[in-house]
C-alpha atoms as a PDB file:
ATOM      1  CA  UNK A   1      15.522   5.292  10.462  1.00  0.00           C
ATOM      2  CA  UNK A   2      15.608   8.683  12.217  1.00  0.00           C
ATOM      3  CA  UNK A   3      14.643  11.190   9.534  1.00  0.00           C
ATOM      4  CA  UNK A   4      15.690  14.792   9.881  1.00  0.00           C
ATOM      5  CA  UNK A   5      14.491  17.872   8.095  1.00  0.00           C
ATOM      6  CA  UNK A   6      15.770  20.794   9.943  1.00  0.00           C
ATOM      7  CA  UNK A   7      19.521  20.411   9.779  1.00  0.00           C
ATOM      8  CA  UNK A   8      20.604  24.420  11.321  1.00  0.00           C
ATOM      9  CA  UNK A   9      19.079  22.979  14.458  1.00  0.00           C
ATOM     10  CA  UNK A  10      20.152  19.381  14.384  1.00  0.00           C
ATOM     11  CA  UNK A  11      24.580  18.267  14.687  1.00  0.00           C
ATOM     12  CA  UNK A  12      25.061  14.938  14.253  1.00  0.00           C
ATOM     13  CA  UNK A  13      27.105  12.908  16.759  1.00  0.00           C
ATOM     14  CA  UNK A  14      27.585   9.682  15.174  1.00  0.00           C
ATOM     15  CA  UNK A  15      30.515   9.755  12.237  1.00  0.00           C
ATOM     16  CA  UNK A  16      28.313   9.063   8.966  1.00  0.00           C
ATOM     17  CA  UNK A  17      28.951   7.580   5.891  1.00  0.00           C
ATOM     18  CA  UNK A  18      26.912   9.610   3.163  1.00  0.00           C
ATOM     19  CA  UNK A  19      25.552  10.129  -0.168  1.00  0.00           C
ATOM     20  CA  UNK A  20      23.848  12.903  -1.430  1.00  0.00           C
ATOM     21  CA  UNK A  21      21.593  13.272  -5.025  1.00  0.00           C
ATOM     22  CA  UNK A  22      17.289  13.556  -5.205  1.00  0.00           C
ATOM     23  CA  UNK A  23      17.316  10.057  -5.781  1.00  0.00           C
ATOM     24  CA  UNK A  24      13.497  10.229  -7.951  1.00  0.00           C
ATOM     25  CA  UNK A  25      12.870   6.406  -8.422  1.00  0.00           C
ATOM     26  CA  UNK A  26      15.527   5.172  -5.967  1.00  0.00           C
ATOM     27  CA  UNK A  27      15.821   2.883  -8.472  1.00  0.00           C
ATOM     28  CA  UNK A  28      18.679   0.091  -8.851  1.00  0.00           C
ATOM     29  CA  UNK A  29      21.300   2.314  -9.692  1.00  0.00           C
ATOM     30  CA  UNK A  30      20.647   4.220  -6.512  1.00  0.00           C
ATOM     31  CA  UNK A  31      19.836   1.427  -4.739  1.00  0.00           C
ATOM     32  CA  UNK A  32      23.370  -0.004  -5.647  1.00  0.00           C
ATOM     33  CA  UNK A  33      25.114   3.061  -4.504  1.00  0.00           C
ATOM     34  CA  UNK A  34      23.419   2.699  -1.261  1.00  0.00           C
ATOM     35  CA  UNK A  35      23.876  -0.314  -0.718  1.00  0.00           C
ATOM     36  CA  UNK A  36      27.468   0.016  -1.424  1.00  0.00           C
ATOM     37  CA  UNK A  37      27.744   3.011   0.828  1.00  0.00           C
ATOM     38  CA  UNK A  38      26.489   1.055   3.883  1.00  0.00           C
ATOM     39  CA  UNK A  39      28.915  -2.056   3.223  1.00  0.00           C
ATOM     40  CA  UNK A  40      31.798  -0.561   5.368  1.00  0.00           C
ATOM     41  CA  UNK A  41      29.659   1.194   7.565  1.00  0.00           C
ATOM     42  CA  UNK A  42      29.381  -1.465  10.403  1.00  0.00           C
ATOM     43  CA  UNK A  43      33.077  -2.231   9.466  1.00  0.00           C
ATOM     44  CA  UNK A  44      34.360   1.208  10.181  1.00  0.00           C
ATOM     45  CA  UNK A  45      31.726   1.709  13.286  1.00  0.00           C
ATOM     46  CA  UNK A  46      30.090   4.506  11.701  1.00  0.00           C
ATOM     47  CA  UNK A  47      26.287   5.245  10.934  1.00  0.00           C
ATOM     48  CA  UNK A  48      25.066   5.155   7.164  1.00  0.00           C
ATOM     49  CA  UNK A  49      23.070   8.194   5.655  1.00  0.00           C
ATOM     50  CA  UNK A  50      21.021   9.195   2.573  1.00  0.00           C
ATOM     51  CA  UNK A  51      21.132  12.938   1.952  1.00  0.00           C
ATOM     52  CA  UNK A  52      17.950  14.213  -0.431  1.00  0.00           C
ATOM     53  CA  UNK A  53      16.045  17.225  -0.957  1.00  0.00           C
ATOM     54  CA  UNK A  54      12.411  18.499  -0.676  1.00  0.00           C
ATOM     55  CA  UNK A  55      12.076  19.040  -4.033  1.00  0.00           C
ATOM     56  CA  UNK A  56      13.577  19.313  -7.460  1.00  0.00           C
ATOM     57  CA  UNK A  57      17.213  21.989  -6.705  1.00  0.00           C
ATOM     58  CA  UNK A  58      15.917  23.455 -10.282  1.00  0.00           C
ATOM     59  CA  UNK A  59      13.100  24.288  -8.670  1.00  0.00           C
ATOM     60  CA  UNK A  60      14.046  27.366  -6.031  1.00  0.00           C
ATOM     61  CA  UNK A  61      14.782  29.351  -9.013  1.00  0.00           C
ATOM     62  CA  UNK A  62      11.891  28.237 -11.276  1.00  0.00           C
ATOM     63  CA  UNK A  63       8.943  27.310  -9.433  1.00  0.00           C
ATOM     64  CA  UNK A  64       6.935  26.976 -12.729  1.00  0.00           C
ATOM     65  CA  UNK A  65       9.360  23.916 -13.705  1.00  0.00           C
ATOM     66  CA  UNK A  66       7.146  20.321 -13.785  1.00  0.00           C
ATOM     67  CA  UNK A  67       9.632  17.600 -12.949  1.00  0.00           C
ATOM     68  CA  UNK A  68       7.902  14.443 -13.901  1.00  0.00           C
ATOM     69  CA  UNK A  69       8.429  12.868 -10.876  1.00  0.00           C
ATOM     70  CA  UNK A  70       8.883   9.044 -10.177  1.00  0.00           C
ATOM     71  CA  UNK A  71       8.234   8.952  -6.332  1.00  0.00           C
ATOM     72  CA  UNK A  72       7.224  11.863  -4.391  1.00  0.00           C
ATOM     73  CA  UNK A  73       8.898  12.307  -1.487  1.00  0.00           C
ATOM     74  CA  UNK A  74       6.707  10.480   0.662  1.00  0.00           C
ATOM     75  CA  UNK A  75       7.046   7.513  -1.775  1.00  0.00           C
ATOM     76  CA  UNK A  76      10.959   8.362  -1.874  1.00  0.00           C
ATOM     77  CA  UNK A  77      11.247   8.158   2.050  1.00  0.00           C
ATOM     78  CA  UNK A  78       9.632   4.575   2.430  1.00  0.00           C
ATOM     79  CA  UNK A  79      11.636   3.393  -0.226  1.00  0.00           C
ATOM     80  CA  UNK A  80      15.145   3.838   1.255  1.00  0.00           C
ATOM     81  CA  UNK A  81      13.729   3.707   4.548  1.00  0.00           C
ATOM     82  CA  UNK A  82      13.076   0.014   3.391  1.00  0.00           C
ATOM     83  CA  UNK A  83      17.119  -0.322   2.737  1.00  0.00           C
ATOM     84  CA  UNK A  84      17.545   0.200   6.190  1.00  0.00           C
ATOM     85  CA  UNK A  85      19.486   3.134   6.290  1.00  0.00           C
ATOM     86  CA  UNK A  86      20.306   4.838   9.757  1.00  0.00           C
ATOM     87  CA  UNK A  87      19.545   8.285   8.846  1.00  0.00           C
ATOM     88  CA  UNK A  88      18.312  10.117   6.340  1.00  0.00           C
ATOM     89  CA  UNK A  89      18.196  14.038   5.740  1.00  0.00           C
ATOM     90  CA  UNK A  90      15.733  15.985   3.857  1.00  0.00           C
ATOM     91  CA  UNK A  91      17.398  19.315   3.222  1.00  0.00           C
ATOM     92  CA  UNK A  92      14.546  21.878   2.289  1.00  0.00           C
ATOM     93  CA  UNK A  93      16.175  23.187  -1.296  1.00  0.00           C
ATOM     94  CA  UNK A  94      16.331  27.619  -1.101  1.00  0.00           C
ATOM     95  CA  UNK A  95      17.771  29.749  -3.944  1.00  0.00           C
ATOM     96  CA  UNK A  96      20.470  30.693  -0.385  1.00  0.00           C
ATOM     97  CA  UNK A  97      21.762  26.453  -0.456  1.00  0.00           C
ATOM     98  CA  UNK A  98      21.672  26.564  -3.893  1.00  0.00           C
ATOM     99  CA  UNK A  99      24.625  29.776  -4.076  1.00  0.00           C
ATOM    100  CA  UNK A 100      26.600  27.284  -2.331  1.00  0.00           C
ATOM    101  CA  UNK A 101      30.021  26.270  -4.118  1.00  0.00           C
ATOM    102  CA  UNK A 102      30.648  22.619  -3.639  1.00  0.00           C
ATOM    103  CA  UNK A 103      33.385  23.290  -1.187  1.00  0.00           C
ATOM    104  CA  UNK A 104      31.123  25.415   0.871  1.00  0.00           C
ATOM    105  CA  UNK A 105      28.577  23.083   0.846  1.00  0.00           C
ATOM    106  CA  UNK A 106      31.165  19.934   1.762  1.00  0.00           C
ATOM    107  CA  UNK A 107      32.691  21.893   4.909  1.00  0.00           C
ATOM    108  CA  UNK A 108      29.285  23.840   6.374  1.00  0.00           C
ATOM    109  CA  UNK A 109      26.493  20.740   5.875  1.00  0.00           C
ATOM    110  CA  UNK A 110      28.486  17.945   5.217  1.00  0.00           C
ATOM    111  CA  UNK A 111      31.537  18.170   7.642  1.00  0.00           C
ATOM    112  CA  UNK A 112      29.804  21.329  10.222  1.00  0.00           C
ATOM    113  CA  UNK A 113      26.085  19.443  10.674  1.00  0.00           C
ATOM    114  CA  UNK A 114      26.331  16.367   9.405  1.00  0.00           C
ATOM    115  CA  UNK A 115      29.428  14.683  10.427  1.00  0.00           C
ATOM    116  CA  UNK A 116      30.021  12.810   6.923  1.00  0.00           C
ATOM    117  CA  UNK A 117      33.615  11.068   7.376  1.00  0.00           C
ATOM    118  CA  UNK A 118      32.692   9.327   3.604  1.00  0.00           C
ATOM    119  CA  UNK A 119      30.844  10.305   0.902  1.00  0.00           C
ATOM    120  CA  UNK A 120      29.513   8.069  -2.137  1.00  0.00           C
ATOM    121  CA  UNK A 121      28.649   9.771  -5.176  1.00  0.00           C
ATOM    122  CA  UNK A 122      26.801   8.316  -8.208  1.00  0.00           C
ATOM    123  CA  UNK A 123      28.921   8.139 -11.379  1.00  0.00           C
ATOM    124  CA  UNK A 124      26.951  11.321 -13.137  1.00  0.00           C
ATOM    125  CA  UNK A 125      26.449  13.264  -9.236  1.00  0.00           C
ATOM    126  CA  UNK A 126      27.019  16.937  -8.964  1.00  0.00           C
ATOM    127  CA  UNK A 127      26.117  19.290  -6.563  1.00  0.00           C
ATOM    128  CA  UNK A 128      27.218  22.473  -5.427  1.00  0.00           C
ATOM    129  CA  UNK A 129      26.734  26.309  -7.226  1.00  0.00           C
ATOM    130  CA  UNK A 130      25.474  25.554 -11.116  1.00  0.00           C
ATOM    131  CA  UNK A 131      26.872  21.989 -10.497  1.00  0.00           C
ATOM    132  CA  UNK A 132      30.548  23.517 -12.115  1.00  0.00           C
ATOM    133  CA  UNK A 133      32.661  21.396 -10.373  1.00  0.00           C
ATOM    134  CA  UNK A 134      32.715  17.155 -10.301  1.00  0.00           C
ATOM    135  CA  UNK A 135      34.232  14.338  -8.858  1.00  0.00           C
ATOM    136  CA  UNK A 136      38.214  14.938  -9.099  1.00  0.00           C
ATOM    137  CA  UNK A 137      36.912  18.680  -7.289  1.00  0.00           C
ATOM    138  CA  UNK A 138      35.414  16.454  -4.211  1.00  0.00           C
ATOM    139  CA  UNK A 139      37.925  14.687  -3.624  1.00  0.00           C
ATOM    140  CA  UNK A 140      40.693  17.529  -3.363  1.00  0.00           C
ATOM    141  CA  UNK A 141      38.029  19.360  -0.687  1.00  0.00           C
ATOM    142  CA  UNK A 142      37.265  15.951   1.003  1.00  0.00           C
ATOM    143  CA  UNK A 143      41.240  15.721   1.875  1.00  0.00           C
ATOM    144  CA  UNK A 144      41.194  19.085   2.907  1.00  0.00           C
ATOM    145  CA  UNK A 145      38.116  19.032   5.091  1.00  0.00           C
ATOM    146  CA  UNK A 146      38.550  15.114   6.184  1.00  0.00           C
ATOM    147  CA  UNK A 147      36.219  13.501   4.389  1.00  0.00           C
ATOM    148  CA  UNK A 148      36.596  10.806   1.822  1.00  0.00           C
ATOM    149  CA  UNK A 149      34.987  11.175  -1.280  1.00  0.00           C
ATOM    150  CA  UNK A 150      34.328   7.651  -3.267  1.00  0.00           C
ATOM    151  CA  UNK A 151      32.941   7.569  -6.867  1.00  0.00           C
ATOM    152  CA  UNK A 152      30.148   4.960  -7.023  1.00  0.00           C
ATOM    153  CA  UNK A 153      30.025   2.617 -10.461  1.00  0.00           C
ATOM    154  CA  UNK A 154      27.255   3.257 -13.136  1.00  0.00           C
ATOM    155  CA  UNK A 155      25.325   0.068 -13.024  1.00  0.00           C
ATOM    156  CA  UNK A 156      24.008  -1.476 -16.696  1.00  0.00           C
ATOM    157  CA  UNK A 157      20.456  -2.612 -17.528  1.00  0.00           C
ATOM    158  CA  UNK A 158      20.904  -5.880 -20.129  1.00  0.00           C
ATOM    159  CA  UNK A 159      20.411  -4.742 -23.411  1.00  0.00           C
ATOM    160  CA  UNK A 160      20.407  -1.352 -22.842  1.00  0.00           C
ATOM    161  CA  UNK A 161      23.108   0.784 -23.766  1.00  0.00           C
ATOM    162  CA  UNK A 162      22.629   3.452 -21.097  1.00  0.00           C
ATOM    163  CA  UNK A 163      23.023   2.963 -17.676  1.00  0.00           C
ATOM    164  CA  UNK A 164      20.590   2.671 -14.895  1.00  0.00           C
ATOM    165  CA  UNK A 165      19.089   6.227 -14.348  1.00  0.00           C
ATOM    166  CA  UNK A 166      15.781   8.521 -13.523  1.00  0.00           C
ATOM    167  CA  UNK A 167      16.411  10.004 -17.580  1.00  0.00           C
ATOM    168  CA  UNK A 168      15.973   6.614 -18.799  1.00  0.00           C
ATOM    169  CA  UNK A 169      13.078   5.218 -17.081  1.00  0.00           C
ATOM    170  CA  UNK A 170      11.377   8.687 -17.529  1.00  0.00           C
ATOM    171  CA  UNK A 171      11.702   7.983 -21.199  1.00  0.00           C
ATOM    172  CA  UNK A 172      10.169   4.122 -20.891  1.00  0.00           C
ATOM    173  CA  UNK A 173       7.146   4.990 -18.819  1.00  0.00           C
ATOM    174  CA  UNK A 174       6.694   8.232 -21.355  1.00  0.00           C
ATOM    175  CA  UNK A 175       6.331   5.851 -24.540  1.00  0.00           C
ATOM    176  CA  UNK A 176       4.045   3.175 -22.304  1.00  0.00           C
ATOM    177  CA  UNK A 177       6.918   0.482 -21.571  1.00  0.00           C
ATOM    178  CA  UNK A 178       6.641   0.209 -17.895  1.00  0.00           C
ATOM    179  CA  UNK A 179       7.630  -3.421 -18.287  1.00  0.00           C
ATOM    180  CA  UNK A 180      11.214  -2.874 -19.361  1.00  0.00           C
ATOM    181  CA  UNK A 181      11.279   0.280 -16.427  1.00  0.00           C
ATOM    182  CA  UNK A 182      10.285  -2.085 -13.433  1.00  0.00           C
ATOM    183  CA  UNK A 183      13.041  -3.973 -14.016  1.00  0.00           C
ATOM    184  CA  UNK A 184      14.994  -0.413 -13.705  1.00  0.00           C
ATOM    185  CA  UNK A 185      13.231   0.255 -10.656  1.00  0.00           C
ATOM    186  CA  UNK A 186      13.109  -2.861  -9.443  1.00  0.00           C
ATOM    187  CA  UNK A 187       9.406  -3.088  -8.371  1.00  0.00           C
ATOM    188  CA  UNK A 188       6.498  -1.871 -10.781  1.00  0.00           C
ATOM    189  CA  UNK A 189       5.849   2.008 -11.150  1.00  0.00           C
ATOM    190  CA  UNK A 190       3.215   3.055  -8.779  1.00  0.00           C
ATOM    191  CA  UNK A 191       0.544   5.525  -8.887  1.00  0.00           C
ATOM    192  CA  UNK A 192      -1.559   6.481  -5.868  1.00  0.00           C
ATOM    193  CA  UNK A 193      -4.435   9.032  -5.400  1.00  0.00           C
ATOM    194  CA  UNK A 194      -8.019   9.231  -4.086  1.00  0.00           C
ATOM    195  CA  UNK A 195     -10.819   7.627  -5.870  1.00  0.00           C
ATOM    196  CA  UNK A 196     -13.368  10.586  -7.444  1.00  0.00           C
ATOM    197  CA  UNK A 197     -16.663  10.937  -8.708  1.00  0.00           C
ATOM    198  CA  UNK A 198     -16.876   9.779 -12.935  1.00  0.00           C
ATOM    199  CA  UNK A 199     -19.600   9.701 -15.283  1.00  0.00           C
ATOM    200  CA  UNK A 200     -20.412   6.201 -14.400  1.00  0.00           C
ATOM    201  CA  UNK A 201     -19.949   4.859 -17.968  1.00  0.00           C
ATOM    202  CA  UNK A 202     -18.003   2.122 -17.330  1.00  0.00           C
ATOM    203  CA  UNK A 203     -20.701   0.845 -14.432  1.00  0.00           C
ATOM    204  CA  UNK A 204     -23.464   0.980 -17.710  1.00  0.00           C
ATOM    205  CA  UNK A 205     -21.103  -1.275 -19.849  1.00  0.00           C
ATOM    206  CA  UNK A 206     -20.476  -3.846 -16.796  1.00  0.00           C
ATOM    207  CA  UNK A 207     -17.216  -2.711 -16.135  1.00  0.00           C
ATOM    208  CA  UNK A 208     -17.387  -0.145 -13.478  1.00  0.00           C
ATOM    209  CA  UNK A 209     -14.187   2.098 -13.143  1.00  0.00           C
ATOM    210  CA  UNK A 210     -13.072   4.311 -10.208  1.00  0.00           C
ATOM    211  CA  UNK A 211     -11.407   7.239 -11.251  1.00  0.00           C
ATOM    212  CA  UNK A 212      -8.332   8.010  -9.845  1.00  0.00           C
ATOM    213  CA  UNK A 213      -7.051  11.588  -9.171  1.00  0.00           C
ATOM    214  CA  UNK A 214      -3.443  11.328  -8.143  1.00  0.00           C
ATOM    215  CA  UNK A 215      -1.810  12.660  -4.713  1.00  0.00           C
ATOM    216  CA  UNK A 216       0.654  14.997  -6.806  1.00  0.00           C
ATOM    217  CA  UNK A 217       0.266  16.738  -9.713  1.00  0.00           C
ATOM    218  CA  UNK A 218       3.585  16.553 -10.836  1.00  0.00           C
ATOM    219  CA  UNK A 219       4.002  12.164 -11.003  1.00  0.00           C
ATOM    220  CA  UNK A 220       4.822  10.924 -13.829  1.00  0.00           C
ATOM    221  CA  UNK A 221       1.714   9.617 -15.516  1.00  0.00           C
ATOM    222  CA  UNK A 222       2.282   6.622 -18.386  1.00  0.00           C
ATOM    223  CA  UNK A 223       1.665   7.012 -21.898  1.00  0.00           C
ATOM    224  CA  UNK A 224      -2.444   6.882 -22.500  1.00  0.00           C
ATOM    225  CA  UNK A 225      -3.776   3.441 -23.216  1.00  0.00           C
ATOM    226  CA  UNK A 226      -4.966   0.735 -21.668  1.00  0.00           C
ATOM    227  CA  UNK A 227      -2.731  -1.093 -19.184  1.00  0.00           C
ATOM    228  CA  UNK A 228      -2.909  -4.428 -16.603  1.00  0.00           C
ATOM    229  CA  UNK A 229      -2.155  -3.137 -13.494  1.00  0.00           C
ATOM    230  CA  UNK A 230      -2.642  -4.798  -9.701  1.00  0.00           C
ATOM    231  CA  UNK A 231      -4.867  -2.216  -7.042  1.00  0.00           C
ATOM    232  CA  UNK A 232      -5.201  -1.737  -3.627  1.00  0.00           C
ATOM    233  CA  UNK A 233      -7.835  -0.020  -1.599  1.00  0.00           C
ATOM    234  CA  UNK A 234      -6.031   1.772   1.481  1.00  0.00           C
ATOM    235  CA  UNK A 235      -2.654   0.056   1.571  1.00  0.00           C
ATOM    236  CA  UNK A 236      -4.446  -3.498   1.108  1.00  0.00           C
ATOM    237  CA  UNK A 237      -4.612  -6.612  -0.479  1.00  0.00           C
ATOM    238  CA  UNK A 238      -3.100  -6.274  -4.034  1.00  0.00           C
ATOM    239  CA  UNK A 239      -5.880  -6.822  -6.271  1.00  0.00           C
ATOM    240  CA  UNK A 240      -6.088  -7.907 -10.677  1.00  0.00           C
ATOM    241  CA  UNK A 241      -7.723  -4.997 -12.241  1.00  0.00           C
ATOM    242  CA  UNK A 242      -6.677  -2.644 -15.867  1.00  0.00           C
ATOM    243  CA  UNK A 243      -6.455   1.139 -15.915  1.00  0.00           C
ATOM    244  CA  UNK A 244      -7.380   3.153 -18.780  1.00  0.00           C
ATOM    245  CA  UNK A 245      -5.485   6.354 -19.234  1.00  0.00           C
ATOM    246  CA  UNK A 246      -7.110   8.462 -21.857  1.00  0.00           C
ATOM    247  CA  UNK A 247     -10.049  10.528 -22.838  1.00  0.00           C
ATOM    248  CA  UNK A 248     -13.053   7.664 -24.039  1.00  0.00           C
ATOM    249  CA  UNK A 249     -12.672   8.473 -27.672  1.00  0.00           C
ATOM    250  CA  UNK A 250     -16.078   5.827 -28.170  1.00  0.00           C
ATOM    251  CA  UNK A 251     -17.394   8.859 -25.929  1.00  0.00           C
ATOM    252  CA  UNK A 252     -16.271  11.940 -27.294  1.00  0.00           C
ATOM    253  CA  UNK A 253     -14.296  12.804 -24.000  1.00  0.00           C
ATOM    254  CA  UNK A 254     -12.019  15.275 -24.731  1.00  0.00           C
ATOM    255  CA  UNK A 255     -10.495  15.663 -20.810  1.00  0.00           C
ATOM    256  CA  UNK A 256      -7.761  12.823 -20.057  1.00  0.00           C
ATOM    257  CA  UNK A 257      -8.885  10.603 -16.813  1.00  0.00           C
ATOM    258  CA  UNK A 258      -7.146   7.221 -15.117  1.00  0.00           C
ATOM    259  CA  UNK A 259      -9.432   4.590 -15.002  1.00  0.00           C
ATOM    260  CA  UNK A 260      -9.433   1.327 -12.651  1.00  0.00           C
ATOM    261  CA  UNK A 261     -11.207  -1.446 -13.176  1.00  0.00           C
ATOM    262  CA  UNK A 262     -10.839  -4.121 -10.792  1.00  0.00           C
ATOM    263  CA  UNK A 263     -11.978  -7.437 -11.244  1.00  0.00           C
ATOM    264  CA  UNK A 264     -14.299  -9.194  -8.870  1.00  0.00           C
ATOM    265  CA  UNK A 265     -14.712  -6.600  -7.243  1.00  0.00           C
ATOM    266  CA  UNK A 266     -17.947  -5.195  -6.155  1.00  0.00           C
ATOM    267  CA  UNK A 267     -18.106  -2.191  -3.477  1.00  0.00           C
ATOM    268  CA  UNK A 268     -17.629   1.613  -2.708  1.00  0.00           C
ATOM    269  CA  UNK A 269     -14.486   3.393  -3.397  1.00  0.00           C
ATOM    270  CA  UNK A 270     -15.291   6.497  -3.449  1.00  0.00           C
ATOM    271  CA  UNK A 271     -12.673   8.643  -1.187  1.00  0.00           C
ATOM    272  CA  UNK A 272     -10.814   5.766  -0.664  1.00  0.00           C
ATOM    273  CA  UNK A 273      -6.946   6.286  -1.119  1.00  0.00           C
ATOM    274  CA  UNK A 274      -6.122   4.232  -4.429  1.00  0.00           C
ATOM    275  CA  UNK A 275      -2.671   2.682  -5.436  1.00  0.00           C
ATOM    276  CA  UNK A 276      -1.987   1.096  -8.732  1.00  0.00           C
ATOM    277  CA  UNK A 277       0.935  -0.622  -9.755  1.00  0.00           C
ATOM    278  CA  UNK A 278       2.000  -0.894 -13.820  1.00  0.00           C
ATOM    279  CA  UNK A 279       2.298  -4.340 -14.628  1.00  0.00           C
ATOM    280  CA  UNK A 280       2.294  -4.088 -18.984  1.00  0.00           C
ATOM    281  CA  UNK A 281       0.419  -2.140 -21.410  1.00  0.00           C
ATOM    282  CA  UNK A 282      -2.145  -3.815 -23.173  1.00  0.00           C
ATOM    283  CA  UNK A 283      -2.529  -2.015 -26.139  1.00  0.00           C
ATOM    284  CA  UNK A 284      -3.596   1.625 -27.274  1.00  0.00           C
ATOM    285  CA  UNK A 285      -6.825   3.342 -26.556  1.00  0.00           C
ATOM    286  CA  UNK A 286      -9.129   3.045 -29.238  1.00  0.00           C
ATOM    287  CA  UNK A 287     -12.628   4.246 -30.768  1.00  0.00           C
ATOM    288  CA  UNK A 288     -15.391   1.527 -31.449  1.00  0.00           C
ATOM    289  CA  UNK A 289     -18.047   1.845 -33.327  1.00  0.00           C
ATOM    290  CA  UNK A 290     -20.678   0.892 -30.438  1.00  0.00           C
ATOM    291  CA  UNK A 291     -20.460   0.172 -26.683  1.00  0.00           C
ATOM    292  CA  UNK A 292     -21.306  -3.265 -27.714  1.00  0.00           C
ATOM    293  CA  UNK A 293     -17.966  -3.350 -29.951  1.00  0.00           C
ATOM    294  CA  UNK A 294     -16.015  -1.831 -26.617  1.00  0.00           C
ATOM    295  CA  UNK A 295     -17.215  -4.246 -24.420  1.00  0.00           C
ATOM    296  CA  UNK A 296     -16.174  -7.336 -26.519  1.00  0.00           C
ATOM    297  CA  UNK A 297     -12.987  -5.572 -26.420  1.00  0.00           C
ATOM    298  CA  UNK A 298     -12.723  -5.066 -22.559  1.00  0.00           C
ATOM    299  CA  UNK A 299     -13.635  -8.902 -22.540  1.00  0.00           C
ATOM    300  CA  UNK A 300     -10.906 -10.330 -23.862  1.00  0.00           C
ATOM    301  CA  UNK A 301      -8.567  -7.156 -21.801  1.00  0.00           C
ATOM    302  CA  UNK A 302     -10.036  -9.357 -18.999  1.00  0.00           C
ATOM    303  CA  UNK A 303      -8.960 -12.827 -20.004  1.00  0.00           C
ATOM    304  CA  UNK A 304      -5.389 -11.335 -20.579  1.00  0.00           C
ATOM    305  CA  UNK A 305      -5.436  -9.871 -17.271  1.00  0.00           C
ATOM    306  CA  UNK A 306      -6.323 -12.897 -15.942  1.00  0.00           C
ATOM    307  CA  UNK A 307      -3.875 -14.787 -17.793  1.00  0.00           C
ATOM    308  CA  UNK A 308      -0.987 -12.557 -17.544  1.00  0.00           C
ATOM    309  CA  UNK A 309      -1.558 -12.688 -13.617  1.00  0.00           C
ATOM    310  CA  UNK A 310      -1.824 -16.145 -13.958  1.00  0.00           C
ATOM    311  CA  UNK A 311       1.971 -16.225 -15.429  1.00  0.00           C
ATOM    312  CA  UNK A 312       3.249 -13.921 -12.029  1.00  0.00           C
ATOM    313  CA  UNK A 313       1.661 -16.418  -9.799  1.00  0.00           C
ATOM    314  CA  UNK A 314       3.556 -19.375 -11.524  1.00  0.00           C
ATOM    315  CA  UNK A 315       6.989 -17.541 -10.876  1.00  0.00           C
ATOM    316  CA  UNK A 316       6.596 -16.903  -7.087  1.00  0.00           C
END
């Protein structure tokens, strides 16, 4: 996948089949519109393309705005580079693309740089100046400016009444069910971040935690409680272990860390690059009464961790 950043110095050659959105998550629903975007691309002889940005559009015009992000853009970029997509464009989001109408945008990126003879939007897609115009508008300045403009279908999540989308899955991981959003995602939310000096309370109770400070400031983190997750040290093995997001009530914290325990595991992690991936949560974080009341707790956290990984291996 060739990926290209600086498009007023770049004109693409091959005739492209597009789509264009920030795709946060590139989750199933965009992952279907890819996919469908690419089915006629060997057919017609033309290259496929994912069009994103560097950042949130909203914000170039507030830079104070936290978007609660699902993938950065380094997550985003191995993700569809994984879909096998021939090129894809990260245009660098300025209040100056942002005053473009849709039309504008179409005929001077689009058609001028990009050579996009098709373009596949998502069901709810808008782009151009204050996103005013839609799909029916695309269309009329694709025929005008030669490029078709197909409307991708909003893809359903079973027993959900909303369709597949960043919103929704936002809302899941927010109230702690990242069970019901990996199926939206279709792989388990991920956190990753550098391991960081802690109080060491956890090594005292015979559960030693690395604390986890996470690459980007603006990821999504889950709901606070305690959760079985899989870890792996520096891209590794994936590894059993439970995270604790919260502040140790049993300790009087008042500051909010992340907290990995991994099982069996015995070694050094400090400034190693951590990634965690959210399998359930377990259940809320509490107070006890003594450390001795915590760790019978974290005991049987253990033995469901165990078990529920126990379950995962049976489905393989």
């Amino acid at each position: 996948m060739e990926i290209i950043y600086d498009i007023y110095n770049t004109k693409i050659k091959d005739e492209c089949h597009a789509t264009i959105g920030v795709f946060d998550g590139v989750h199933a629903g965009h992952q279907a519109i890819i996919k469908q975007m690419m089915t006629l691309v060997d057919f017609c002889h033309r290259k496929s393309m994912v069009i994103t940005f560097d950042k949130f559009p909203i914000k170039a015009f507030m830079p104070e705005f936290q978007p609660q992000l699902l993938t950065t853009l380094n997550e985003k970029i191995q993700l569809i580079e994984q879909l096998g997509v021939d090129y894809l464009v990260v245009l660098p989001f300025t209040k100056e693309m942002g005053m473009l109408t849709a039309r504008e945008f179409m005929e001077q990126i689009l058609k001028d740089r990009l050579n996009v003879k098709m373009l596949y939007t998502g069901y709810d897609n808008r782009f151009g100046r204050g996103r005013e115009e839609g799909y029916d508008d695309y269309v009329r300045y694709g025929k005008e400016l030669g490029i078709k403009v197909v409307e991708g279908i909003e893809l359903q999540y079973k027993g959900y009444e909303d369709p597949v989308c960043s919103t929704v899955i936002r809302k899941m991981i927010e109230k702690g069910d990242v069970h019901h959003a990996a199926a939206m995602l279709t792989r388990n939310y991920q956190l990753s971040g550098t391991v960081t000096q802690g109080e060491h309370i956890g090594t005292g109770l015979g559960f030693p935690t690395a604390n986890l400070q996470p690459d980007d400031a603006e990821k999504m983190i889950p709901l606070p409680g305690v959760y079985i997750v899989w870890a792996s040290i520096d891209g590794g093995e994936r590894m059993q272990a439970m995270m604790n997001i919260g502040t140790r009530p049993t300790f009087n914290g008042h500051q909010t860390t992340l907290e990995v325990n991994i099982l069996d595991f015995d070694g050094d992690l400090y400034g190693k690059r951590l990634t965690v991936g959210f399998i359930v949560r377990l259940r809320d974080e509490e107070h006890f009464e003594s450390a001795e009341s915590l760790v019978a707790q974290l005991e049987k956290d253990k033995e469901i961790t165990r078990n529920v990984f126990k379950e995962i291996e049976k489905k393989k």
